[in-house]
Structures are given as C-alpha cells and as structure tokens.
Protein backbone atom coordinates (compact mmCIF):
# COMPACT_ATOMS: atom_id res chain seq x y z
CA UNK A 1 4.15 -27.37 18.26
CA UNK A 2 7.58 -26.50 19.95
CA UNK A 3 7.26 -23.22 22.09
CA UNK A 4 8.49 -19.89 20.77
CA UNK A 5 12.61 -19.41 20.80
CA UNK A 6 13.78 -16.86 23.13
CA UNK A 7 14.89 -13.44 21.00
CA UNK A 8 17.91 -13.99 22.31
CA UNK A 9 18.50 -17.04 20.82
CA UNK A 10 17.58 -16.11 17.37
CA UNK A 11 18.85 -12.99 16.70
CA UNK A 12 21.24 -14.12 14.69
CA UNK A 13 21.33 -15.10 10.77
CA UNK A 14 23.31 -18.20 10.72
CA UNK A 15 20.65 -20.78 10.25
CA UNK A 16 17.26 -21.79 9.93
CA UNK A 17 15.13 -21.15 12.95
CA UNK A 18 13.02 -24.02 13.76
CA UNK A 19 9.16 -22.64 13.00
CA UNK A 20 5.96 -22.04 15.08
CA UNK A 21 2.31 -23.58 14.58
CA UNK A 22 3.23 -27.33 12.93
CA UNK A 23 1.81 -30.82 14.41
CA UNK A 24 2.96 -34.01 13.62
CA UNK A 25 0.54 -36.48 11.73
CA UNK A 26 -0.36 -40.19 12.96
CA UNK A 27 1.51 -41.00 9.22
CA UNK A 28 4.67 -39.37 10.05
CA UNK A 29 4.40 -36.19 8.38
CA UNK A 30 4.63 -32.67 9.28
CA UNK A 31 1.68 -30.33 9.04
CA UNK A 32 2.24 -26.72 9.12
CA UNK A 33 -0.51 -24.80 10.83
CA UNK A 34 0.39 -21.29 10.09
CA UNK A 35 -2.19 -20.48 6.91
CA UNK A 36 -5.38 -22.44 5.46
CA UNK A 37 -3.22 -24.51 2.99
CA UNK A 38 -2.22 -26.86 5.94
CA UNK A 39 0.75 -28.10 3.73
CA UNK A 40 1.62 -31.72 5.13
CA UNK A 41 5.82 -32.36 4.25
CA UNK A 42 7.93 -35.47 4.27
CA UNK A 43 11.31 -35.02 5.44
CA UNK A 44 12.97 -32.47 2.99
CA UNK A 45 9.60 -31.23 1.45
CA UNK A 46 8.58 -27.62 1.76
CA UNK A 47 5.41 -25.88 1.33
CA UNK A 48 3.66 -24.32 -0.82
CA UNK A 49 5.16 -20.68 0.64
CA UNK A 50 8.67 -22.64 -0.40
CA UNK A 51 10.32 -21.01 2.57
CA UNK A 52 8.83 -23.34 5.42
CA UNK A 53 10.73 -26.83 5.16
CA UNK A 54 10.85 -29.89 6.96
CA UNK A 55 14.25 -30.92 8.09
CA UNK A 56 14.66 -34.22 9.99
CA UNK A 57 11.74 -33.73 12.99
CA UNK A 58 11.22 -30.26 12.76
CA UNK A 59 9.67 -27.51 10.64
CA UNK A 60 11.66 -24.78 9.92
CA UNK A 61 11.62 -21.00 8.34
CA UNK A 62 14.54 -20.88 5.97
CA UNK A 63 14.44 -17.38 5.70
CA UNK A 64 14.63 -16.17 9.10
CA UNK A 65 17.01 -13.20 8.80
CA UNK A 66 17.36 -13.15 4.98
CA UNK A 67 15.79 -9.86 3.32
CA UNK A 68 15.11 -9.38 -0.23
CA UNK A 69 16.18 -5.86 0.10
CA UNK A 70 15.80 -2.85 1.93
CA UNK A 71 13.90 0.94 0.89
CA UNK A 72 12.83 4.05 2.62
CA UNK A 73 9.70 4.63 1.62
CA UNK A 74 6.88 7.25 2.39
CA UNK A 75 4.40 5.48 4.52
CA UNK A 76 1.52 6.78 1.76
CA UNK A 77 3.16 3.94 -0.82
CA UNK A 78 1.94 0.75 1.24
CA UNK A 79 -0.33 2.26 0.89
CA UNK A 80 -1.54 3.94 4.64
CA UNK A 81 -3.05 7.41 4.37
CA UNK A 82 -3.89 7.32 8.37
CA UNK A 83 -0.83 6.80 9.74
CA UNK A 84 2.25 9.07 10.57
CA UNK A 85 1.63 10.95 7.46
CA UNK A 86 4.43 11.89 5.57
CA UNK A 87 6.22 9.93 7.10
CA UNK A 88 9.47 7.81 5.99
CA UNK A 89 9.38 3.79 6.75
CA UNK A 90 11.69 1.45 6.48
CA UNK A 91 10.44 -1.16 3.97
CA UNK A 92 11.44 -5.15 3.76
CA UNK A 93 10.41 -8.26 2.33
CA UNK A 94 12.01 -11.86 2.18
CA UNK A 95 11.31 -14.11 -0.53
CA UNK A 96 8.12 -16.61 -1.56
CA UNK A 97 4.82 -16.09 -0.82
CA UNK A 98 1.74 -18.36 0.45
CA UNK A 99 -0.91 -17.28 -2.93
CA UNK A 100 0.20 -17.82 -6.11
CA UNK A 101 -1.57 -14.83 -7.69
CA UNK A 102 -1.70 -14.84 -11.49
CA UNK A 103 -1.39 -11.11 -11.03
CA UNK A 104 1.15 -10.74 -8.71
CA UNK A 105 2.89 -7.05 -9.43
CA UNK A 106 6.17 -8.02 -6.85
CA UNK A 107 6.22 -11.29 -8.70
CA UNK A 108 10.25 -11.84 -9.16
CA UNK A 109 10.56 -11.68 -5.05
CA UNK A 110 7.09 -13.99 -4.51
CA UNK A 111 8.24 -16.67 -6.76
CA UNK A 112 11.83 -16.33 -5.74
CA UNK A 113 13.68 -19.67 -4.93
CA UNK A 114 16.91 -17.74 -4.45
CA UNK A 115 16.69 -16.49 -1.05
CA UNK A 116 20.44 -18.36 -0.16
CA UNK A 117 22.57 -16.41 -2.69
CA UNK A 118 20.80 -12.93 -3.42
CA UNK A 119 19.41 -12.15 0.28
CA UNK A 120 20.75 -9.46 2.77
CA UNK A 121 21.10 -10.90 6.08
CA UNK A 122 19.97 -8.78 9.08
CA UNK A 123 18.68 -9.21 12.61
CA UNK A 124 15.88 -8.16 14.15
CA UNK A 125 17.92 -5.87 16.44
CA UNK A 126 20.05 -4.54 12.96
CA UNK A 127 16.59 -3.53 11.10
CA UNK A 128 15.24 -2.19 14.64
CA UNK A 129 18.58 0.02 14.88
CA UNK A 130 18.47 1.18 11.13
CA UNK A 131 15.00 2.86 11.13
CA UNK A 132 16.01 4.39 14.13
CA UNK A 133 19.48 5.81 12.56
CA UNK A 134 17.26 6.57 9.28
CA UNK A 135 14.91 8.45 10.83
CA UNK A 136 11.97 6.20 9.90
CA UNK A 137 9.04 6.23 12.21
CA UNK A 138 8.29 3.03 11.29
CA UNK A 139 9.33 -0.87 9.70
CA UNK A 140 7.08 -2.10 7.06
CA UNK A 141 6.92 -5.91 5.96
CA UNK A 142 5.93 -5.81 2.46
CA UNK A 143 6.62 -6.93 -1.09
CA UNK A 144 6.11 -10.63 -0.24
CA UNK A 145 3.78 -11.32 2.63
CA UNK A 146 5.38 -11.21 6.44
CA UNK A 147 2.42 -14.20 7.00
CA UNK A 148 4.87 -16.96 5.51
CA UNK A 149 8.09 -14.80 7.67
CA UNK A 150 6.30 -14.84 10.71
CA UNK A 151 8.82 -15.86 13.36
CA UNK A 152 11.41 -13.21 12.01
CA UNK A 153 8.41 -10.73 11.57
CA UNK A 154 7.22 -11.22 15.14
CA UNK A 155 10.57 -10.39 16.58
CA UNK A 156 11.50 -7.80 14.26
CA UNK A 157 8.59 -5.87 15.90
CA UNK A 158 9.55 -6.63 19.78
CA UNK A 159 12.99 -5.30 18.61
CA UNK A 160 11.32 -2.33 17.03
CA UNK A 161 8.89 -1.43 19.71
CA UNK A 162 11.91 -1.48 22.57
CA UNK A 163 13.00 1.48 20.45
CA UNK A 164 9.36 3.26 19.86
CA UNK A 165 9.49 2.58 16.34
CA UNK A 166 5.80 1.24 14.70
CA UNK A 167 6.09 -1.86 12.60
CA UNK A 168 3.25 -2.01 9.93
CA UNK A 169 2.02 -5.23 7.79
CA UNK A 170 0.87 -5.13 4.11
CA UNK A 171 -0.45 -8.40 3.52
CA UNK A 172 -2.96 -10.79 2.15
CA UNK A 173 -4.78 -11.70 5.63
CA UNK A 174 -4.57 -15.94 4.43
CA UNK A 175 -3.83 -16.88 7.81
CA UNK A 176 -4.97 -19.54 10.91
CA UNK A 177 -6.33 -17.67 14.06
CA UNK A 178 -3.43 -19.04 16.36
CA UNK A 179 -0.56 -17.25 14.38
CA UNK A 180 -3.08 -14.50 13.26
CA UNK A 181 -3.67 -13.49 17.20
CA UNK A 182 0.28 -13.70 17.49
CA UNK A 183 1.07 -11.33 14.58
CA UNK A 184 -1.27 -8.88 15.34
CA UNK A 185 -0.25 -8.37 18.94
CA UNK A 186 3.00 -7.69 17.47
CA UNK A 187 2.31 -4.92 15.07
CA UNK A 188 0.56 -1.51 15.03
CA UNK A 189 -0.97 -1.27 11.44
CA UNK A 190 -1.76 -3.18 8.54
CA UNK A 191 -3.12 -3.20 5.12
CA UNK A 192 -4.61 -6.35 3.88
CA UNK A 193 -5.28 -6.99 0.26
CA UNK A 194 -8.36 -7.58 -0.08
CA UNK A 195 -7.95 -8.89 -3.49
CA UNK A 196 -11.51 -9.53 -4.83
CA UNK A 197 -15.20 -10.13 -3.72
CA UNK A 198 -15.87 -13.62 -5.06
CA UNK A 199 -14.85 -17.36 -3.93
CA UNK A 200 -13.65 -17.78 -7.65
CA UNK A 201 -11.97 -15.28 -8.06
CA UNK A 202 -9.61 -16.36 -5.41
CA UNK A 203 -9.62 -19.59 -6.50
CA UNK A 204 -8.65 -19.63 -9.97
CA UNK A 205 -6.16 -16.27 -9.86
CA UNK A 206 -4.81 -16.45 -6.60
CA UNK A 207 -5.09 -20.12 -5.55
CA UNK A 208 -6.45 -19.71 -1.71
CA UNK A 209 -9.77 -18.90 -0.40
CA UNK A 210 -11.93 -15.70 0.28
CA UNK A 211 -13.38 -16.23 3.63
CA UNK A 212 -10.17 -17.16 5.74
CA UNK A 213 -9.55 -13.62 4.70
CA UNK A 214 -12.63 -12.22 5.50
CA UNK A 215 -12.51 -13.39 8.71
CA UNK A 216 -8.65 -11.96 9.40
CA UNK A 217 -10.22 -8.48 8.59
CA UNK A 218 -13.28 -9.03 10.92
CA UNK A 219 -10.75 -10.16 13.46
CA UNK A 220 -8.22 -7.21 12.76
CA UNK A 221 -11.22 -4.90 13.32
CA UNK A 222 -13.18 -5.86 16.01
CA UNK A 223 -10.47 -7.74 18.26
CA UNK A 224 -7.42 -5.64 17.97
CA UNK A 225 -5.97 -2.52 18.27
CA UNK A 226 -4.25 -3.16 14.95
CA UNK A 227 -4.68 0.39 12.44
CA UNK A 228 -6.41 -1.26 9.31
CA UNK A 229 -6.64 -0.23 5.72
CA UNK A 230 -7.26 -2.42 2.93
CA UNK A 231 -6.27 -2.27 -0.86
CA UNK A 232 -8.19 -3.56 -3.71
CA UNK A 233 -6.22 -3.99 -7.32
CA UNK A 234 -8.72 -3.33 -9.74
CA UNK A 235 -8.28 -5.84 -12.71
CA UNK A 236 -9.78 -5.60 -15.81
CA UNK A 237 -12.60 -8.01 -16.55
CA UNK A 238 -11.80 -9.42 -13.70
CA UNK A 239 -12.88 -7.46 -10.35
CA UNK A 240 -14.08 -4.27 -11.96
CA UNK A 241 -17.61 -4.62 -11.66
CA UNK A 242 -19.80 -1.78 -10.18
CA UNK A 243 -21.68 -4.71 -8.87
CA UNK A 244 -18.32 -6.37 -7.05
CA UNK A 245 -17.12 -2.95 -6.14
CA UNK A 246 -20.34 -1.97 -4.19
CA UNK A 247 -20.66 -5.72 -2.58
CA UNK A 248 -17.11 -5.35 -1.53
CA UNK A 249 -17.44 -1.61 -0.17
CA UNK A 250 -21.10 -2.35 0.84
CA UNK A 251 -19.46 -5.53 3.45
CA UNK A 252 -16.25 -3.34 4.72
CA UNK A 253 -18.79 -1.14 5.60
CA UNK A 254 -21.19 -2.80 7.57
CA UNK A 255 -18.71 -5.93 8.77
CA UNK A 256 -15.91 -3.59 9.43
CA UNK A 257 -17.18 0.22 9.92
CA UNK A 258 -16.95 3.12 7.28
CA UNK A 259 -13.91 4.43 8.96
CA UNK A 260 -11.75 1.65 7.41
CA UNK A 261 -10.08 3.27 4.35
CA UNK A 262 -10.21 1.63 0.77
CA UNK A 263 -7.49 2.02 -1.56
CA UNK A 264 -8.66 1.06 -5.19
CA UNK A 265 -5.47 0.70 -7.41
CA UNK A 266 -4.79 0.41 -10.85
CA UNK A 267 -3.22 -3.04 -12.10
CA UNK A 268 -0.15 -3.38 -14.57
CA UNK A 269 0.21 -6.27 -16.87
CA UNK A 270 2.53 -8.36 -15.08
CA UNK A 271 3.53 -12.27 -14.43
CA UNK A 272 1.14 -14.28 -15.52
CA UNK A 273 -1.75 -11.48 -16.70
CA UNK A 274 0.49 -9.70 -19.10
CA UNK A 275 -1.91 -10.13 -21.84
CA UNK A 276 -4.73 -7.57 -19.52
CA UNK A 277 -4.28 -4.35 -20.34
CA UNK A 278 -3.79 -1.58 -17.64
CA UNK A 279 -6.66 -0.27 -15.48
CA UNK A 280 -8.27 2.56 -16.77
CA UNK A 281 -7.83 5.82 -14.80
CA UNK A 282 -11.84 6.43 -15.14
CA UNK A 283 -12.32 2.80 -13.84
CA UNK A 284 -10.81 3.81 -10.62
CA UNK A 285 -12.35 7.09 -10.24
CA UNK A 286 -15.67 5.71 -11.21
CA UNK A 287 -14.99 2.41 -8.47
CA UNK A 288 -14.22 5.42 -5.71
CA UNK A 289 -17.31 7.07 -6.25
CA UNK A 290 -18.92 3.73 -6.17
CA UNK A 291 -17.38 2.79 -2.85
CA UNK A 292 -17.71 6.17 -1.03
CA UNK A 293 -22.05 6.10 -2.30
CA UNK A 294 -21.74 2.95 -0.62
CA UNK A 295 -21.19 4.01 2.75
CA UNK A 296 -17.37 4.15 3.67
CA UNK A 297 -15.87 7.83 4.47
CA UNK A 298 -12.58 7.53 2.93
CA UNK A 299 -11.62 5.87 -0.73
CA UNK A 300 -8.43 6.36 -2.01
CA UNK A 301 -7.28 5.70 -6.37
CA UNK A 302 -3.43 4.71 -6.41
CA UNK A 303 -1.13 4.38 -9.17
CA UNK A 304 -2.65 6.69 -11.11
CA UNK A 305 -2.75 10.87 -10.75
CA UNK A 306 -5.32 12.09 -9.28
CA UNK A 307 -5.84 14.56 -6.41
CA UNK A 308 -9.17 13.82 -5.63
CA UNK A 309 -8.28 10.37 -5.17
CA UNK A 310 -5.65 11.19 -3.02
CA UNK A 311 -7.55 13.65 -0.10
CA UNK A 312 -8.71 12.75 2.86
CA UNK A 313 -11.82 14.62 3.90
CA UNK A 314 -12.76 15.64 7.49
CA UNK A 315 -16.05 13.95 8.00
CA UNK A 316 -17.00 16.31 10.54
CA UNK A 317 -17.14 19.34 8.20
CA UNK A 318 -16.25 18.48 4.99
CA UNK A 319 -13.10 20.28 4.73
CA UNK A 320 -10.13 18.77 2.65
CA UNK A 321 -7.17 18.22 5.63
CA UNK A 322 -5.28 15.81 3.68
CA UNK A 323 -4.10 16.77 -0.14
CA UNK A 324 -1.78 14.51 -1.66
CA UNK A 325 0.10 15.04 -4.45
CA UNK A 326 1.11 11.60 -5.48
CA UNK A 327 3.51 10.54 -2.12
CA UNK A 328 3.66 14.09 -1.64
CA UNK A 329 2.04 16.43 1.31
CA UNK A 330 0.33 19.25 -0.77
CA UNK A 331 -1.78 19.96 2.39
CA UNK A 332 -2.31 19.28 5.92
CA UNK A 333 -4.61 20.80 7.96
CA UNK A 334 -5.10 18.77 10.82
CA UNK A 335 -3.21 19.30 14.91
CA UNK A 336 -0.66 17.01 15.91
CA UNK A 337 -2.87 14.55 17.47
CA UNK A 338 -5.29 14.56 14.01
CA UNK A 339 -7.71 16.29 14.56
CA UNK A 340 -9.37 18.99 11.97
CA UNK A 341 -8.36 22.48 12.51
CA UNK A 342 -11.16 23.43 11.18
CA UNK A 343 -14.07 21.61 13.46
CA UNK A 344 -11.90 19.98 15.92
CA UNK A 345 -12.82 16.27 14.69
CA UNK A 346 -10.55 13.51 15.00
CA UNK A 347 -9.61 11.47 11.71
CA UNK A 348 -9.68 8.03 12.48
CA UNK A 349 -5.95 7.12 12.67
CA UNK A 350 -2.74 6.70 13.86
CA UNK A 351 -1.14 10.54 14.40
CA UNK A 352 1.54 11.58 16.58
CA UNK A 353 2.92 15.06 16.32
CA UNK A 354 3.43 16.97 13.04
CA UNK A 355 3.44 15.64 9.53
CA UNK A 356 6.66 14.21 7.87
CA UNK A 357 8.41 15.36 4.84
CA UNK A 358 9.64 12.51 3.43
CA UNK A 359 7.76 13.15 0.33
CA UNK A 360 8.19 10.96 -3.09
CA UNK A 361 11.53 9.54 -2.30
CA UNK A 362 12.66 6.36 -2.47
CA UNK A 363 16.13 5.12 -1.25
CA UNK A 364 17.72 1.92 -1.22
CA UNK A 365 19.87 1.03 1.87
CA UNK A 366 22.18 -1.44 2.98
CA UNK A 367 21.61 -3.47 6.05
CA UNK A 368 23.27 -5.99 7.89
CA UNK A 369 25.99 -8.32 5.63
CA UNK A 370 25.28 -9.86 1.64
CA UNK A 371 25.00 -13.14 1.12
C-alpha cells in the first residue's frame, strides 16, 4: 500500500488520486483492501463501488474531488437528534456505492456511472471554506457512502477541523479495520445504517455481509470518540418483525449501550422494491415502542409525522427537552452544554452553545466549478 499523499498535494480536482489500503497479488492483480468485498482488478477493471479503478500499477479513487451535489440541510435529516441541534450542515455525496441495496432510496447517485460529466468539482479546502461562509456548523458525507470516497473524505475533515467545523458520516459501516480506524479519527459523528438483523437479509437485498458491520458499530462505540446513531429502514415483509426489531434493539443495547439513539424510518417504494408498498405509520410507532421496552433510552420514527417519535426525553426526570416538529425545533429545554433544565442531567451528545434555527429548509448551493 503506497503511503497517504500529503493534503497539499491533493487538494486539487484535476485527476485521480492514487488510493489507500490496496496490495498487489502474487498473479499480478490489484486487491483493494478498503471494505470486505476485497475486489481483485486487472489493469483497467474497477470495483464493485465503480469509483476505485486500477490504472497501470496503481489503484486509484476516480472521484476524488467530484461531488454529486451540494445542500444545507438541518442536521435532524441525516438523521442526528444529539448533535448541534438545529443546526444547519453542509451536505455532500459523490457517486457509486460499495452495497447494491435492492432498496436503495438515493439510488440514481449510488448506481451513478456519470461522475465525469454531471459532478461539481471542489476541494477539500473549497467545501471546508463554504460551511464556514454558510454558516453550517458542520459537513456531512451522505447520499452515497463516504466509505468508497475515503481519501477525499479523510481530508475534507482535516480541512474542516483547521476551521472548527464538525464533519459527520452517514453510512453503511461495510468497512476493513485499517481504513475504518483512519476514518473515524477523522470525523466527529456518524450514523450507520444498520440495515437489518439477519445474515440474509444482507445478503440477498443488499449484497454484503452483517457482521463486518456489526463489528464497525462495536468499534465506533467502544474505541472512539466518534458521536454514534444508527438508522434502521423499516421494510415491509422484510425487516418489520417485532421479533427482528427487539433482537436488533435488544443487541444495540447490550453490545453498544442504551444511550445510542435508534432511528426507525419508513421505506418508499423505490429502485428495485417498487412493487413494496410504503411502511405503515403504525409499523413504526409500534417498532419504537418495541425498541424503547427493549432497553435503549431514545427511539426516534422518521419520514413520517409524528411528535412523539420525534422527542427526546431527559432520562433523568422524564421531562420532554427535545420536541420536534418534523426538522423543526418546537422545544428545547436543555443549557448550552445539554444538560436538562429541569434536573440538571446531561443528554448524551454532542452540544455546544444554544440551539440552531435552521429549521425545515433545504437549499441547494454551488461549490467549487461544473464539470
């Protein structure tokens, strides 16, 4: 594996950076080393993410400074309830993606093999300058996952954190411990889909495994200072269970601690599942009180209405500090370092000074040049 390019030398859009975590093979080809797939490329052959290629005798990330887009975003729509609330964040993605999820709701940028012609092209230091200028508190990589993006990802964040701006990660957690440790000493939050409870489900709908994920959220919460929440699409028929709902909230429990929120949303028929119908608004409200008898503290329903789904309780004394009206603050009754006004308990979190009123808006923005 080549050692990391200085910052320096890469911020800069104008060609494919030459990748971490690949070996060569005693038969001549490449194999990356960045997630379980282990993809193993001829020269010219890319894997199964699409955007890591081998050219000549190197691997390379063909989408190192090529975004997909960029939004504001309130930070509540990763979705993190425990960090900066209200707050705005400047959201990305790139293109590809290493599952192929049946499912996949941000399909058209996962399966994308347009990066080249429909991509904006930033640095790290243009993105890093942006959320400052926007006011955002913080850079999300999202709609594809930053695992397959991780050399532009990694710096991104250094450039970020010279300015005191957070960098957060939603993503699917299919990753090798080498890059994982990397990554995570990068960023300051995550949410990591966890996207069912059984080996077969992620083998037939999502085409990866369960328990390289598993152990990225063990890792995440036990060997990091990494903010973790973690999202669960409810499918129907699929992952709706009560029996896989209280296994799954029973084990981030007791392997991760009840202070690790759960976000159950609702799926929409979409890619290759368009013939599933929507998830019903009393499957998610019955999942929450599922998870929440099965030992974890806060549960959260999203895409759907519901304020009860939405609040954030002080576990000290009960009182409601957090109502959320969809995106939207409705009330907050906790000090600027989180803790109840009420009791004085701290929510487990990430808070630093007042609330935000970003609220439900989203806004496209232009960075850095079109391709």
């Amino acid at each position: 594996m080549p050692p990391p390019t200085p910052l320096d030398d890469r911020d800069r859009p104008d060609a494919a950076v030459t990748a971490r975590f690949w070996h060569r093979l005693d038969d001549g080809r490449l194999q990356c080393d960045l997630c379980p797939h282990r993809c193993r490329l001829r020269d010219g052959q890319r894997g199964r993410c699409f955007v890591r290629a081998r050219e000549g005798d190197r691997l390379v990330l063909a989408t190192y400074g090529r975004a997909s887009g960029f939004c504001v975003d309130p930070i509540e729509k990763k979705p993190l309830n425990h960090v900066l609330p209200g707050s705005a964040v400047l959201s990305f993605g790139t293109a590809g993606c290493n599952l192929s999820c049946r499912f996949c709701q941000n399909w058209e940028i996962s399966t994308s093999r347009e990066i080249d012609t429909l991509a904006d092209v930033a640095t790290p230091t243009d993105i890093a300058v942006a959320a400052d200028a926007l006011g955002c508190a913080s850079v999300a990589f999202t709609y594809n996952d930053p695992v397959i993006f991780h050399e532009y990802a990694v710096d991104v964040a250094a450039a970020c954190r010279d300015r005191g701006i957070r960098t957060v990660a939603v993503t699917a957690g299919f990753v090798e411990p080498e890059p994982r440790r990397e990554f995570y000493a990068a960023i300051d939050a995550a949410n990591i889909d966890l996207k069912a409870f059984t080996p077969d489900f992620y083998r037939r709908l999502c085409g990866a495994r369960l328990e390289p994920v598993l152990d990225t959220l063990r890792y995440v919460a036990h060997e990091t200072d990494v903010w973790l929440e973690i999202t669960t699409l409810l499918i129907p028929g699929h992952n709706d269970s009560d029996v896989e709902v209280d296994g799954l909230a029973r084990w981030v429990a007791t392997e991760l601690g009840p202070d690790v929120p759960l976000h159950l949303t609702g799926f929409s028929p979409a890619h290759r599942l368009t013939h599933v119908p929507p998830t019903p608004p009393q499957t998610l409200r019955r999942a929450r009180r599922i998870a929440l008898r099965s030992g974890l503290r806060f549960v959260y329903t999203g895409n759907i209405h519901d304020l009860a789904g939405g609040t954030t309780t002080c576990p000290g004394c009960a009182q409601a500090v957090i109502v959320r009206d969809g995106y939207t603050l409705a009330r907050y009754h906790l000090d600027d370092r989180g803790h109840c006004r009420s009791c004085g308990t701290r929510l487990p979190g990430v808070f630093d000074g007042p609330p935000g009123a970003w609220g439900e808006r989203r806004r496209p923005v232009r960075i850095g040049t079109r391709t």
